[in-house]
PDB file of N, CA and C in Angstrom:
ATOM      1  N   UNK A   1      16.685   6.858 -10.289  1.00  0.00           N
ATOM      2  CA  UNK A   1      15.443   6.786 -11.037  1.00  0.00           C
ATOM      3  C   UNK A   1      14.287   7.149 -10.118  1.00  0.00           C
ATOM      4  N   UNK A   2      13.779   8.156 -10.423  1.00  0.00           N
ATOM      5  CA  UNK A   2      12.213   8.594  -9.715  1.00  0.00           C
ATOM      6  C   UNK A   2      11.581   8.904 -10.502  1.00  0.00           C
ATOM      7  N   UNK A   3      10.358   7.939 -10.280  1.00  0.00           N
ATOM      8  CA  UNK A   3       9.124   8.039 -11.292  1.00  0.00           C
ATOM      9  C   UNK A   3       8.026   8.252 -10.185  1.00  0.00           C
ATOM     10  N   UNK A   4       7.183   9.256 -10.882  1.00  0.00           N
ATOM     11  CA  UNK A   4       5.942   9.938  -9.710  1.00  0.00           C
ATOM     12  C   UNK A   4       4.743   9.485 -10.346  1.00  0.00           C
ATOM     13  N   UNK A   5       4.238   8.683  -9.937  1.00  0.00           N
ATOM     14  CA  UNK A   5       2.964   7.774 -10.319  1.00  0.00           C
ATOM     15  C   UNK A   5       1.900   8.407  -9.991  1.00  0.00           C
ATOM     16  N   UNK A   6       1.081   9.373 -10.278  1.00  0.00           N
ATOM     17  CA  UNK A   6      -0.145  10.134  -9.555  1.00  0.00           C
ATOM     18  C   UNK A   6      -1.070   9.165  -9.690  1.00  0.00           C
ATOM     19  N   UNK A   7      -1.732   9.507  -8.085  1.00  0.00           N
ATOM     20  CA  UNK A   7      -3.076   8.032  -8.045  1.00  0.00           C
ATOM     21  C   UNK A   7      -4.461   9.353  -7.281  1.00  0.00           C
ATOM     22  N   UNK A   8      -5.191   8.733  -7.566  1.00  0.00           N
ATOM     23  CA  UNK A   8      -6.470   9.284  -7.142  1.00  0.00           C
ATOM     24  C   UNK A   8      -6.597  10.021  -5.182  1.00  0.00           C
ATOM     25  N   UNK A   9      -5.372   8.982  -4.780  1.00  0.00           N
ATOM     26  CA  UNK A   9      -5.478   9.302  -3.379  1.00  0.00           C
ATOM     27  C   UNK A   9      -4.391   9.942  -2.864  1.00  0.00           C
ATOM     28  N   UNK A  10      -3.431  10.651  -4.100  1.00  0.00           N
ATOM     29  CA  UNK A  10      -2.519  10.820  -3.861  1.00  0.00           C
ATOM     30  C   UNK A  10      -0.998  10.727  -4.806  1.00  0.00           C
ATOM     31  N   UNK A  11      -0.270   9.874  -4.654  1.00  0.00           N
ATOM     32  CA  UNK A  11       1.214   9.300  -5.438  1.00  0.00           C
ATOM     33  C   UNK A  11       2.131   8.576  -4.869  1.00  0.00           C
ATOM     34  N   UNK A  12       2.632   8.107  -6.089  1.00  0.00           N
ATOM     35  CA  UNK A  12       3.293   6.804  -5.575  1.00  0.00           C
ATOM     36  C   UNK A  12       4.935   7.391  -6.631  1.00  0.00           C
ATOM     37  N   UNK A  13       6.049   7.072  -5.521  1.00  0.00           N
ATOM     38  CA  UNK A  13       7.030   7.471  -6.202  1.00  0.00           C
ATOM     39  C   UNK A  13       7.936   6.347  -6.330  1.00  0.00           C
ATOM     40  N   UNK A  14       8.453   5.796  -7.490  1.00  0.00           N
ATOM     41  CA  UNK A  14       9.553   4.804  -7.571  1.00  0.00           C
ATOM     42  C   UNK A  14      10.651   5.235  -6.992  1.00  0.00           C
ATOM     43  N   UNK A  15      11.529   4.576  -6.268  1.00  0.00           N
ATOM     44  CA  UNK A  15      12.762   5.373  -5.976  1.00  0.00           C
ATOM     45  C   UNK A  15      13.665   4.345  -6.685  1.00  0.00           C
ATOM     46  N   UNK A  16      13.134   3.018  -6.723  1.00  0.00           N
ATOM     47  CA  UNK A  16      14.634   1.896  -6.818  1.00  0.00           C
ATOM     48  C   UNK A  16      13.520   0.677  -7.696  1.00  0.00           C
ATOM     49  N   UNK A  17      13.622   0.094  -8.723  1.00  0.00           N
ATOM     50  CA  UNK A  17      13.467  -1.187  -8.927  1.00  0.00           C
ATOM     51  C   UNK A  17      14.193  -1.822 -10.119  1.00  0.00           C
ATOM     52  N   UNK A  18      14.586  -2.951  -9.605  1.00  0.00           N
ATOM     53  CA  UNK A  18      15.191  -4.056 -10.405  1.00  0.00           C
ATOM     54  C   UNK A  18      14.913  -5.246 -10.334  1.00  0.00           C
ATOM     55  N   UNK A  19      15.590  -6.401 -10.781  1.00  0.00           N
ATOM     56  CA  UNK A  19      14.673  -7.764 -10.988  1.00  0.00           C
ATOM     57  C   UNK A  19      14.648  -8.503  -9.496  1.00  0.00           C
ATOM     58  N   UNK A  20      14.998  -7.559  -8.343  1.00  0.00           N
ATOM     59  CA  UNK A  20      15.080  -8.348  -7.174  1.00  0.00           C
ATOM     60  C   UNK A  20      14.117  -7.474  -6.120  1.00  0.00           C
ATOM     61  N   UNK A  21      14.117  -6.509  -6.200  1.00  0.00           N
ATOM     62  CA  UNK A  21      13.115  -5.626  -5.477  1.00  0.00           C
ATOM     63  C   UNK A  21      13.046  -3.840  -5.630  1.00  0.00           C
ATOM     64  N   UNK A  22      11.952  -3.803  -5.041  1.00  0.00           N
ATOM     65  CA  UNK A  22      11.272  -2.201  -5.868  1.00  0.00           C
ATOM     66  C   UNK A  22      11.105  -1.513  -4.551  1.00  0.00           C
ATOM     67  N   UNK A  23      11.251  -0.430  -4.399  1.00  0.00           N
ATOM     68  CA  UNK A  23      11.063   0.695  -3.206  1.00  0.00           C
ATOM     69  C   UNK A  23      10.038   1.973  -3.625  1.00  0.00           C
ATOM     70  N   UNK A  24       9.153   1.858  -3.169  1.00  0.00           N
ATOM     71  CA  UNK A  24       8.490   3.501  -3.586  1.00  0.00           C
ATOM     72  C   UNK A  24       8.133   4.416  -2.214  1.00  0.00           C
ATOM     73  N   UNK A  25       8.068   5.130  -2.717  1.00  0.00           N
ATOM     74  CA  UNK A  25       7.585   6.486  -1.348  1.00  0.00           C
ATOM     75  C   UNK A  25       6.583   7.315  -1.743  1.00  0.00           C
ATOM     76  N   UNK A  26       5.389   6.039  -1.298  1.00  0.00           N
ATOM     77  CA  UNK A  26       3.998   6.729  -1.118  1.00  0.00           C
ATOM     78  C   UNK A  26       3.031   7.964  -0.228  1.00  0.00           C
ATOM     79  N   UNK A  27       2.441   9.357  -0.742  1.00  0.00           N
ATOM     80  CA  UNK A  27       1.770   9.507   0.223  1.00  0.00           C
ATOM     81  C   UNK A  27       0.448   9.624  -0.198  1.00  0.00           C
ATOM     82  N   UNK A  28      -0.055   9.762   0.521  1.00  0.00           N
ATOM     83  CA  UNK A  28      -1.659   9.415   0.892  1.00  0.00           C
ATOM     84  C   UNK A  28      -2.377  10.442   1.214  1.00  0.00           C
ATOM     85  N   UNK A  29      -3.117  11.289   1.125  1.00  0.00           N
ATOM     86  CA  UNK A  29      -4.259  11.949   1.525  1.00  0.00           C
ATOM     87  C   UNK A  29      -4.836  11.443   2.923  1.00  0.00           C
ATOM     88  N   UNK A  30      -4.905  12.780   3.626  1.00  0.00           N
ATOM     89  CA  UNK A  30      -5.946  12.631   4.787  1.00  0.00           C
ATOM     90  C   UNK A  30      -7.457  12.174   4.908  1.00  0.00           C
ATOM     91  N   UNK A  31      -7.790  10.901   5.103  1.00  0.00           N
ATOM     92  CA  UNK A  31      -9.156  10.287   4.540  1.00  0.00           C
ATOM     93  C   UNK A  31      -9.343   9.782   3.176  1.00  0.00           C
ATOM     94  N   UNK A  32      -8.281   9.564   2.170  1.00  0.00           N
ATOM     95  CA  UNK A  32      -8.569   8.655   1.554  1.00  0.00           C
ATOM     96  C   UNK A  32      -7.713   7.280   1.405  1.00  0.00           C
ATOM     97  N   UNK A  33      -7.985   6.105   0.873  1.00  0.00           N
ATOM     98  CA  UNK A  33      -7.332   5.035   0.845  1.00  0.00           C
ATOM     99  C   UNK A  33      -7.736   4.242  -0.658  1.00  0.00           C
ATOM    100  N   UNK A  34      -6.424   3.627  -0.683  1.00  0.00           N
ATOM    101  CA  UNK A  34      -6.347   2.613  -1.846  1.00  0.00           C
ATOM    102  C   UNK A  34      -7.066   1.089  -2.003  1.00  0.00           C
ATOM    103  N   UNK A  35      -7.256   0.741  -2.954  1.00  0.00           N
ATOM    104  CA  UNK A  35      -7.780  -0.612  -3.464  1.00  0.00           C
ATOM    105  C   UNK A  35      -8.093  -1.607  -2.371  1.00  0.00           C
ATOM    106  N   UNK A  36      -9.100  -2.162  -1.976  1.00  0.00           N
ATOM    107  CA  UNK A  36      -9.213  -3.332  -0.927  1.00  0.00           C
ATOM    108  C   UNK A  36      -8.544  -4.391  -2.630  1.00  0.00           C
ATOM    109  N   UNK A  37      -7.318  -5.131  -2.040  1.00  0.00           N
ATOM    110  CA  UNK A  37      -6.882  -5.854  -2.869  1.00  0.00           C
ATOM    111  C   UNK A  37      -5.896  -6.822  -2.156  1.00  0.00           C
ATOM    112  N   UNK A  38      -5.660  -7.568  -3.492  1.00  0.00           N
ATOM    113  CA  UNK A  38      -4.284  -8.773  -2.904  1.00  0.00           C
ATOM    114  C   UNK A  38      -3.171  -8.688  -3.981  1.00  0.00           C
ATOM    115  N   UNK A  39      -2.284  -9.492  -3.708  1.00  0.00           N
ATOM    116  CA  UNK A  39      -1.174  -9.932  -4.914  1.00  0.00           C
ATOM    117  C   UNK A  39      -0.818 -11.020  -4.884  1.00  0.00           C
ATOM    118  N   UNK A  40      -0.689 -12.034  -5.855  1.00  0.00           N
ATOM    119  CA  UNK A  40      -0.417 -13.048  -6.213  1.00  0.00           C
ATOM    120  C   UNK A  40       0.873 -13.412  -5.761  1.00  0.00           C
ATOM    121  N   UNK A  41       1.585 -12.899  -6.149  1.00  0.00           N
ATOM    122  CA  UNK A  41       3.772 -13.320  -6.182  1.00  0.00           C
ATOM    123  C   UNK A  41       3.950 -11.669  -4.972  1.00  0.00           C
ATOM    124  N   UNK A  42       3.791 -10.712  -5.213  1.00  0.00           N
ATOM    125  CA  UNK A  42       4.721  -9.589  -4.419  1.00  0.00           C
ATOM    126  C   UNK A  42       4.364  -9.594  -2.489  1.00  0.00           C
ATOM    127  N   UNK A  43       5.355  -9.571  -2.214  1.00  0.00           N
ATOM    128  CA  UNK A  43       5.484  -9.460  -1.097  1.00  0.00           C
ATOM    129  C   UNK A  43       6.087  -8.086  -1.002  1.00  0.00           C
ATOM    130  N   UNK A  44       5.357  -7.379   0.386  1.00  0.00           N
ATOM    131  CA  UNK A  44       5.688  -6.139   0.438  1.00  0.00           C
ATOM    132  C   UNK A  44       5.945  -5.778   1.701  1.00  0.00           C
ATOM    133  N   UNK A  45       6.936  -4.518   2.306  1.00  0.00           N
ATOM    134  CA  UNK A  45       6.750  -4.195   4.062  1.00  0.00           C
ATOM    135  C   UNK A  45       6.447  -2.728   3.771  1.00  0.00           C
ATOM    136  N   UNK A  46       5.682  -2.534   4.445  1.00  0.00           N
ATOM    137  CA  UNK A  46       5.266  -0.976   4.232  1.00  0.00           C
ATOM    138  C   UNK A  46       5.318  -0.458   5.794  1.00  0.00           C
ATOM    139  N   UNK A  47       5.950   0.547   5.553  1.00  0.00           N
ATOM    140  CA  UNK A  47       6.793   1.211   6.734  1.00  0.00           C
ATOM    141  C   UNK A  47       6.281   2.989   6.696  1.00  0.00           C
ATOM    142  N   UNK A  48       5.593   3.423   7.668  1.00  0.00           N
ATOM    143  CA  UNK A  48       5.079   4.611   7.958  1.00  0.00           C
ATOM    144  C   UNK A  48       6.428   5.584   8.275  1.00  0.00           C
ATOM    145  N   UNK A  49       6.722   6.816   7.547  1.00  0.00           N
ATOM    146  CA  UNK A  49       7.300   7.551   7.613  1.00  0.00           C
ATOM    147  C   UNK A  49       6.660   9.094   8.173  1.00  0.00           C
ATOM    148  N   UNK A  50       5.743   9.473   8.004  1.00  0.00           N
ATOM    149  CA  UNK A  50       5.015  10.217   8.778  1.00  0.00           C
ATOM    150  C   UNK A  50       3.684  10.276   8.834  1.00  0.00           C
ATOM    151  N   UNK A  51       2.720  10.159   9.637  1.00  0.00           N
ATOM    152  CA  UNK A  51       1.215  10.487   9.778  1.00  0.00           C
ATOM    153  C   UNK A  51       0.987   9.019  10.375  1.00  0.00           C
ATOM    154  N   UNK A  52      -0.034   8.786  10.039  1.00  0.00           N
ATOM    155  CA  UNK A  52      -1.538   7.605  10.771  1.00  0.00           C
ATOM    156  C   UNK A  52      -1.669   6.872   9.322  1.00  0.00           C
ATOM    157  N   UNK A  53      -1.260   5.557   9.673  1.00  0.00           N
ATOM    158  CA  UNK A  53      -1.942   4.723   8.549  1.00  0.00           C
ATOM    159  C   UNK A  53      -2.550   3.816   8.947  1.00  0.00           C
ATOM    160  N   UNK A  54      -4.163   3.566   8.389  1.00  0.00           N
ATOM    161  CA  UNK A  54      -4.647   2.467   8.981  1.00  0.00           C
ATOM    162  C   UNK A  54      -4.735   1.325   7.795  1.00  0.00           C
ATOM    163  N   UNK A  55      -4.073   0.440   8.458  1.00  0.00           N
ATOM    164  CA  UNK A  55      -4.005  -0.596   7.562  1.00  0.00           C
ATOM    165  C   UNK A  55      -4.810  -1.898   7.803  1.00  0.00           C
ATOM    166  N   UNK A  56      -5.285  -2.471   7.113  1.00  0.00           N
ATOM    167  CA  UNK A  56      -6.812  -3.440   6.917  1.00  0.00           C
ATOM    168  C   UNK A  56      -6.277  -4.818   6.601  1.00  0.00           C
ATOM    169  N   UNK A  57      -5.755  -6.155   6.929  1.00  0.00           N
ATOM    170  CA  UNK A  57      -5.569  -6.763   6.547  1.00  0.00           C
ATOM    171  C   UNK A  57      -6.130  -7.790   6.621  1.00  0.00           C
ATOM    172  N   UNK A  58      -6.246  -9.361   6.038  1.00  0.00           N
ATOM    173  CA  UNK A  58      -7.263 -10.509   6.134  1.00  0.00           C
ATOM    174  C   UNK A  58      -7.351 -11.722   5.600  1.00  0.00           C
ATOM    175  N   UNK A  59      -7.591 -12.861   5.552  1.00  0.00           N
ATOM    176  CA  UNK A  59      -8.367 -14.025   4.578  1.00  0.00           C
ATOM    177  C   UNK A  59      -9.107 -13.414   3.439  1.00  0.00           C
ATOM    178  N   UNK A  60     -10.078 -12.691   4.206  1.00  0.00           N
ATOM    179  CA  UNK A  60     -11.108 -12.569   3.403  1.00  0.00           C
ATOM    180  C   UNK A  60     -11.572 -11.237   3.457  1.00  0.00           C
ATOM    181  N   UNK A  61     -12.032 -10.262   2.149  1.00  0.00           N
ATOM    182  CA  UNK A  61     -12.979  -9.090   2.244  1.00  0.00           C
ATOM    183  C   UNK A  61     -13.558  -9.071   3.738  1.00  0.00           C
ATOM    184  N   UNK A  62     -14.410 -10.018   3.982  1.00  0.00           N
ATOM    185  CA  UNK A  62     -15.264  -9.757   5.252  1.00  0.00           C
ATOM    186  C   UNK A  62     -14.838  -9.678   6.832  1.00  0.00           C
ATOM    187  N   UNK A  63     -13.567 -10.290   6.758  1.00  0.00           N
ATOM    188  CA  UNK A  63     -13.259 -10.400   7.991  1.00  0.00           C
ATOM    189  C   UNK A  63     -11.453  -9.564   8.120  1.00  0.00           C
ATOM    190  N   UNK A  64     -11.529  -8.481   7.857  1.00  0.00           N
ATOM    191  CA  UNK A  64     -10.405  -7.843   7.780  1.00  0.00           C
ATOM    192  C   UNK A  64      -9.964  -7.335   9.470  1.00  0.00           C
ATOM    193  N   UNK A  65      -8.730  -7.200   9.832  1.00  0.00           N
ATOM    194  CA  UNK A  65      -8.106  -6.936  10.843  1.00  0.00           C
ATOM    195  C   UNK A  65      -7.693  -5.323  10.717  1.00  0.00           C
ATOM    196  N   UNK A  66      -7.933  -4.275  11.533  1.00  0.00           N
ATOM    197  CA  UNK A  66      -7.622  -2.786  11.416  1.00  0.00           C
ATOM    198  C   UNK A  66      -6.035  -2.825  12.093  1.00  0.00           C
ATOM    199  N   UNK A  67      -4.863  -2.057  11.580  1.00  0.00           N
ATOM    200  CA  UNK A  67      -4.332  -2.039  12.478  1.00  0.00           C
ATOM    201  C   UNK A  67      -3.558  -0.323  12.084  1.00  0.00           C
ATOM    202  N   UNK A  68      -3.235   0.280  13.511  1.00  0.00           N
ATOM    203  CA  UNK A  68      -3.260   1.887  13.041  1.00  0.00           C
ATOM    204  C   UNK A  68      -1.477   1.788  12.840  1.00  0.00           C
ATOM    205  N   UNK A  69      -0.811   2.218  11.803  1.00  0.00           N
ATOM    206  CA  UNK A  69       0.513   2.092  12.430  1.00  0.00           C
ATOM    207  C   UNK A  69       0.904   3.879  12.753  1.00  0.00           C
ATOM    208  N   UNK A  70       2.051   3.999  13.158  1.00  0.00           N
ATOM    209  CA  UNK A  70       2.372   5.525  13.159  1.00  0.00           C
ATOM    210  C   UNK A  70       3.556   5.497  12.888  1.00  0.00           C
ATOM    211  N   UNK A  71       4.000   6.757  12.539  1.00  0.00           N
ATOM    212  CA  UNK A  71       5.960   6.858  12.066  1.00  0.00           C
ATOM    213  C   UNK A  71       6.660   5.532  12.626  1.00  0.00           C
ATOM    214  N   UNK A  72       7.370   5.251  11.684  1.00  0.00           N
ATOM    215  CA  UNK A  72       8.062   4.141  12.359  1.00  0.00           C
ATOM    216  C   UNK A  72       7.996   3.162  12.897  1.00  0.00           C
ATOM    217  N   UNK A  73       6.766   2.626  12.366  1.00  0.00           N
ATOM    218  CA  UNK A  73       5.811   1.310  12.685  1.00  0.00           C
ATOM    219  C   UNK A  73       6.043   0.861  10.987  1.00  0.00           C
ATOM    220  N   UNK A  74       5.811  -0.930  11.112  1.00  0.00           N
ATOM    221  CA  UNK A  74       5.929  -1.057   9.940  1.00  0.00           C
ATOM    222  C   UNK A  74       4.599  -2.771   9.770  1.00  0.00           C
ATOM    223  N   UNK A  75       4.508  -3.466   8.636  1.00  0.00           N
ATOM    224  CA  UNK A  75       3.667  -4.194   8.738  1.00  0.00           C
ATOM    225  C   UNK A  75       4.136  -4.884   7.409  1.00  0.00           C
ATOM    226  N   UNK A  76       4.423  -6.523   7.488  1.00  0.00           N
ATOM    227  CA  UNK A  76       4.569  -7.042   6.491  1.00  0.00           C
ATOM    228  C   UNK A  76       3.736  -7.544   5.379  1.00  0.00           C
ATOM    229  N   UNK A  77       3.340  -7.632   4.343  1.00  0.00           N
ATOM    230  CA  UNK A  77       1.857  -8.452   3.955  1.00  0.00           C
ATOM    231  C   UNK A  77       2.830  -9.550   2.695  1.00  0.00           C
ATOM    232  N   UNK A  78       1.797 -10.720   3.204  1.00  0.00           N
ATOM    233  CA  UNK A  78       2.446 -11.534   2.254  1.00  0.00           C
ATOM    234  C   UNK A  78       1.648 -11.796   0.784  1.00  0.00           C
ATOM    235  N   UNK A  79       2.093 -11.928   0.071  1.00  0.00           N
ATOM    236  CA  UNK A  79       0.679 -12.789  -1.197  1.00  0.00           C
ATOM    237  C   UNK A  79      -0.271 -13.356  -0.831  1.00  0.00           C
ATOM    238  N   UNK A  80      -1.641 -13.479  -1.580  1.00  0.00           N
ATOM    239  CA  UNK A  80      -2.497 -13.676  -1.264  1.00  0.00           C
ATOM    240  C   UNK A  80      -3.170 -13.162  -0.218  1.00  0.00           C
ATOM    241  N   UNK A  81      -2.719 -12.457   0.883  1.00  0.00           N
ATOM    242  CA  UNK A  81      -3.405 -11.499   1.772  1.00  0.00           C
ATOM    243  C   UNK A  81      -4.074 -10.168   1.458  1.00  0.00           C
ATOM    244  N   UNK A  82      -5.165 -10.379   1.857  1.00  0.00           N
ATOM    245  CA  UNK A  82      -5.934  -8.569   0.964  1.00  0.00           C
ATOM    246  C   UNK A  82      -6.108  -7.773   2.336  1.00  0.00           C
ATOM    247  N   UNK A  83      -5.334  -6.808   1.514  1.00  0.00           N
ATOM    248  CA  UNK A  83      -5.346  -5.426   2.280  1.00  0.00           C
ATOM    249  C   UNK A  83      -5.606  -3.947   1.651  1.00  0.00           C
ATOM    250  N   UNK A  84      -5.777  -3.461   2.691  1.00  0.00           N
ATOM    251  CA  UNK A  84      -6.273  -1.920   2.143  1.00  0.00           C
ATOM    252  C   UNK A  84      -5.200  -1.056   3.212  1.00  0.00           C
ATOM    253  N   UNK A  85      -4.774   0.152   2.660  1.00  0.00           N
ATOM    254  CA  UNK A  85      -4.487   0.992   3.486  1.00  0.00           C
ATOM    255  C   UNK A  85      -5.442   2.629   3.655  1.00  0.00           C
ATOM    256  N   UNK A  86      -6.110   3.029   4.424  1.00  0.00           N
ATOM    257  CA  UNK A  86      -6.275   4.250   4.908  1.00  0.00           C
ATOM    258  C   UNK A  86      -5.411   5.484   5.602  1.00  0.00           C
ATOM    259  N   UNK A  87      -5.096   6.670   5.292  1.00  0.00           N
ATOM    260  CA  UNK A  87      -4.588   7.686   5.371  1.00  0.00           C
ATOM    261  C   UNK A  87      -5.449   8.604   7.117  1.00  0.00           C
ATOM    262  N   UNK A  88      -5.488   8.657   8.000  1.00  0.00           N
ATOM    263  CA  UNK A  88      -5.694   9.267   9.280  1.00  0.00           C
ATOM    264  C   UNK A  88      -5.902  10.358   8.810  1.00  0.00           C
ATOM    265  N   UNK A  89      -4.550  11.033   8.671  1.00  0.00           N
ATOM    266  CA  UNK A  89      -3.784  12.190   8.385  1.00  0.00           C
ATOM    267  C   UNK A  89      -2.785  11.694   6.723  1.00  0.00           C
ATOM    268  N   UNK A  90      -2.261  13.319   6.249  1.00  0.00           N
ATOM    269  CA  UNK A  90      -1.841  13.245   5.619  1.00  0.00           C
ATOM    270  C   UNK A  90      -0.398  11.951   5.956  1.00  0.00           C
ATOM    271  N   UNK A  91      -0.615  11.303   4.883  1.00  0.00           N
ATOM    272  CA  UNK A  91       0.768  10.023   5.583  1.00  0.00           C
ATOM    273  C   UNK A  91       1.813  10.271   4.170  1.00  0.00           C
ATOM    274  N   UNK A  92       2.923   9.955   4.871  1.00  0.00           N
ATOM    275  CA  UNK A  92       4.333   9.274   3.766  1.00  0.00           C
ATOM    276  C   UNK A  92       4.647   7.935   4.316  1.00  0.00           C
ATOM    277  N   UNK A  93       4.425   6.843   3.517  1.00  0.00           N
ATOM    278  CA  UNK A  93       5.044   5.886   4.104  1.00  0.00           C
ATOM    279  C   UNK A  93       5.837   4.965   2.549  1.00  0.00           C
ATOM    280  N   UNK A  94       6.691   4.234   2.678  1.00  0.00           N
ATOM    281  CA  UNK A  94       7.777   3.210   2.072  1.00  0.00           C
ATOM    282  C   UNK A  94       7.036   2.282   1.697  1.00  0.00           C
ATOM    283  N   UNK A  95       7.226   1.657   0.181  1.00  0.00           N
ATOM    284  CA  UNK A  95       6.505   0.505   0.412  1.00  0.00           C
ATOM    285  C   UNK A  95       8.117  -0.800  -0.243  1.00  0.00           C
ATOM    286  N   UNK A  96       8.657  -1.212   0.287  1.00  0.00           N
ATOM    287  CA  UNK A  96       9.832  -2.322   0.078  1.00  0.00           C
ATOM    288  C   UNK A  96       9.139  -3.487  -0.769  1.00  0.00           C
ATOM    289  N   UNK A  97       9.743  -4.170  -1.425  1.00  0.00           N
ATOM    290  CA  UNK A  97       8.377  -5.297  -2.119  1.00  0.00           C
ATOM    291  C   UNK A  97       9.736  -5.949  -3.500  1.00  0.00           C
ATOM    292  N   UNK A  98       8.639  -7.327  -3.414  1.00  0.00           N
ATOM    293  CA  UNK A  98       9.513  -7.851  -4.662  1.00  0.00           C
ATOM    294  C   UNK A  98       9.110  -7.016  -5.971  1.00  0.00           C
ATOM    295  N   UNK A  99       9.366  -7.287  -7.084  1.00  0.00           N
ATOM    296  CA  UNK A  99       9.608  -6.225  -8.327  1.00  0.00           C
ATOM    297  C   UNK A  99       8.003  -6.446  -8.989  1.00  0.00           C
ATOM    298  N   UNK A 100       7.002  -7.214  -8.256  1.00  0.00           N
ATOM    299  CA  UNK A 100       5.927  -7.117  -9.331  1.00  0.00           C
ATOM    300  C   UNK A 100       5.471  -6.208  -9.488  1.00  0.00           C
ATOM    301  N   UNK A 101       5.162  -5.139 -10.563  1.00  0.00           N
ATOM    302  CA  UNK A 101       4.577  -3.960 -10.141  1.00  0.00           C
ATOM    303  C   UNK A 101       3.208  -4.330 -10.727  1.00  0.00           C
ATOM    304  N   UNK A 102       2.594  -4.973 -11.260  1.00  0.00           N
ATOM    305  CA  UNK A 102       1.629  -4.932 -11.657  1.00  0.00           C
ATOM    306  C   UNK A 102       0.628  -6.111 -11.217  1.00  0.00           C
ATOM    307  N   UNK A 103       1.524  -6.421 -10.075  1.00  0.00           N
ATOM    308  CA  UNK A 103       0.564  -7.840  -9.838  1.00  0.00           C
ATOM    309  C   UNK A 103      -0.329  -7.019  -8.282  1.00  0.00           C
ATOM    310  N   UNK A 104      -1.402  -6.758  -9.430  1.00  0.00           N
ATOM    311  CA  UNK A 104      -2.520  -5.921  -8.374  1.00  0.00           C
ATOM    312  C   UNK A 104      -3.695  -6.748  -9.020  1.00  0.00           C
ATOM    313  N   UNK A 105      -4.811  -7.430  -8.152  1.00  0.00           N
ATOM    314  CA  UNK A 105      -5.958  -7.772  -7.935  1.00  0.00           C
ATOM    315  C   UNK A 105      -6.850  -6.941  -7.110  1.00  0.00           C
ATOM    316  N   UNK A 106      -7.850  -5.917  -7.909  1.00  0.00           N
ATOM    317  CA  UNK A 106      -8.526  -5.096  -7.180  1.00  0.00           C
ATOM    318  C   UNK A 106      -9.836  -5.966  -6.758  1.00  0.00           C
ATOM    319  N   UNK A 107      -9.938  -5.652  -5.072  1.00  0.00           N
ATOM    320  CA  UNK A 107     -11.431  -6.206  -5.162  1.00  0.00           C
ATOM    321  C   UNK A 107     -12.793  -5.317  -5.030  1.00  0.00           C
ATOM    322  N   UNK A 108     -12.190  -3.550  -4.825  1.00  0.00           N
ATOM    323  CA  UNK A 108     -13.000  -3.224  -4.802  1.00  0.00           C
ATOM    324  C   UNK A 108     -12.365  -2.039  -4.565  1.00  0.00           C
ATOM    325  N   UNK A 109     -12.866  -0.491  -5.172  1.00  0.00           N
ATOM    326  CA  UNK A 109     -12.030   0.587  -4.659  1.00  0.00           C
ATOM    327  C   UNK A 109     -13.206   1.543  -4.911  1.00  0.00           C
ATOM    328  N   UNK A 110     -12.251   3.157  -4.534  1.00  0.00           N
ATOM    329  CA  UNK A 110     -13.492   4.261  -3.858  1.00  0.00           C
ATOM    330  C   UNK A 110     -13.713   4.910  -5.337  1.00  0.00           C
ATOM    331  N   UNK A 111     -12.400   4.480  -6.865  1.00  0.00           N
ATOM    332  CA  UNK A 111     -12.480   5.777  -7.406  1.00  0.00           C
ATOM    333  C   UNK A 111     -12.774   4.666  -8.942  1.00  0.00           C
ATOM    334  N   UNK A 112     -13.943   3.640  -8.415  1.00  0.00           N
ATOM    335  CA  UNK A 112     -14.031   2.937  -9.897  1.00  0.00           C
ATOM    336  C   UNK A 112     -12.945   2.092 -10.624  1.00  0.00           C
ATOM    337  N   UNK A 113     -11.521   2.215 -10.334  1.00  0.00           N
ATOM    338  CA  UNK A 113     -10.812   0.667 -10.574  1.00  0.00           C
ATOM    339  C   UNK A 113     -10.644  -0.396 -10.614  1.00  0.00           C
ATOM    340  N   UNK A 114     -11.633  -1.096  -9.857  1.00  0.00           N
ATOM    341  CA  UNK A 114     -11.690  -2.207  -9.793  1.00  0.00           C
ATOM    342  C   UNK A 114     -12.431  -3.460 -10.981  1.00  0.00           C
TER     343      UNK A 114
END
């Protein structure tokens, strides 16, 4: 099953989900990034497959942590943690995660979603 999700910064591809966990293979645009957001229940590891991802994580909107990963770097985020990811360079990276797909809380984004 591959489903190609087109997003404003790019696409998001399903490769695998069932009632235990979901796999997609996201890429990203050079200079743009997704939703400063959190999730309630999904836990996710997002794993850089090629390019620069800078990933933003935190408590809070205000006090977010930058961290750059590169191929083969990976970063866990749990619920309730808000994060953003940014694109360097053109990136592909994995995102592993329990099956919520819709448990997205936007707190703020570049293309009016929120």
């Amino acid at each position: 099953m591959n489903t190609v999700i087109p997003k404003p910064w790019g696409q998001e591809e399903v490769l695998h989900i069932d009632d235990r966990y979901l796999l997609k293979r996201l890429t990203m645009k050079a200079g743009h990034r997704c939703s400063l957001q959190y999730h309630r229940k999904k836990n996710e590891t997002i794993y850089v497959v090629h390019g620069s991802l800078v990933v933003f994580v935190g408590a809070s909107g205000e006090e977010l942590e930058q961290r750059v990963l590169q191929a083969g770097e990976h970063i866990t985020i749990i619920p309730g943690t808000i994060h953003r990811m940014e694109a360097k360079d053109d990136c592909v990276y994995l995102e592993a995660s329990t099956p919520e797909m819709d448990d997205v809380v936007r707190l703020s984004d570049d293309y009016s979603r929120a």
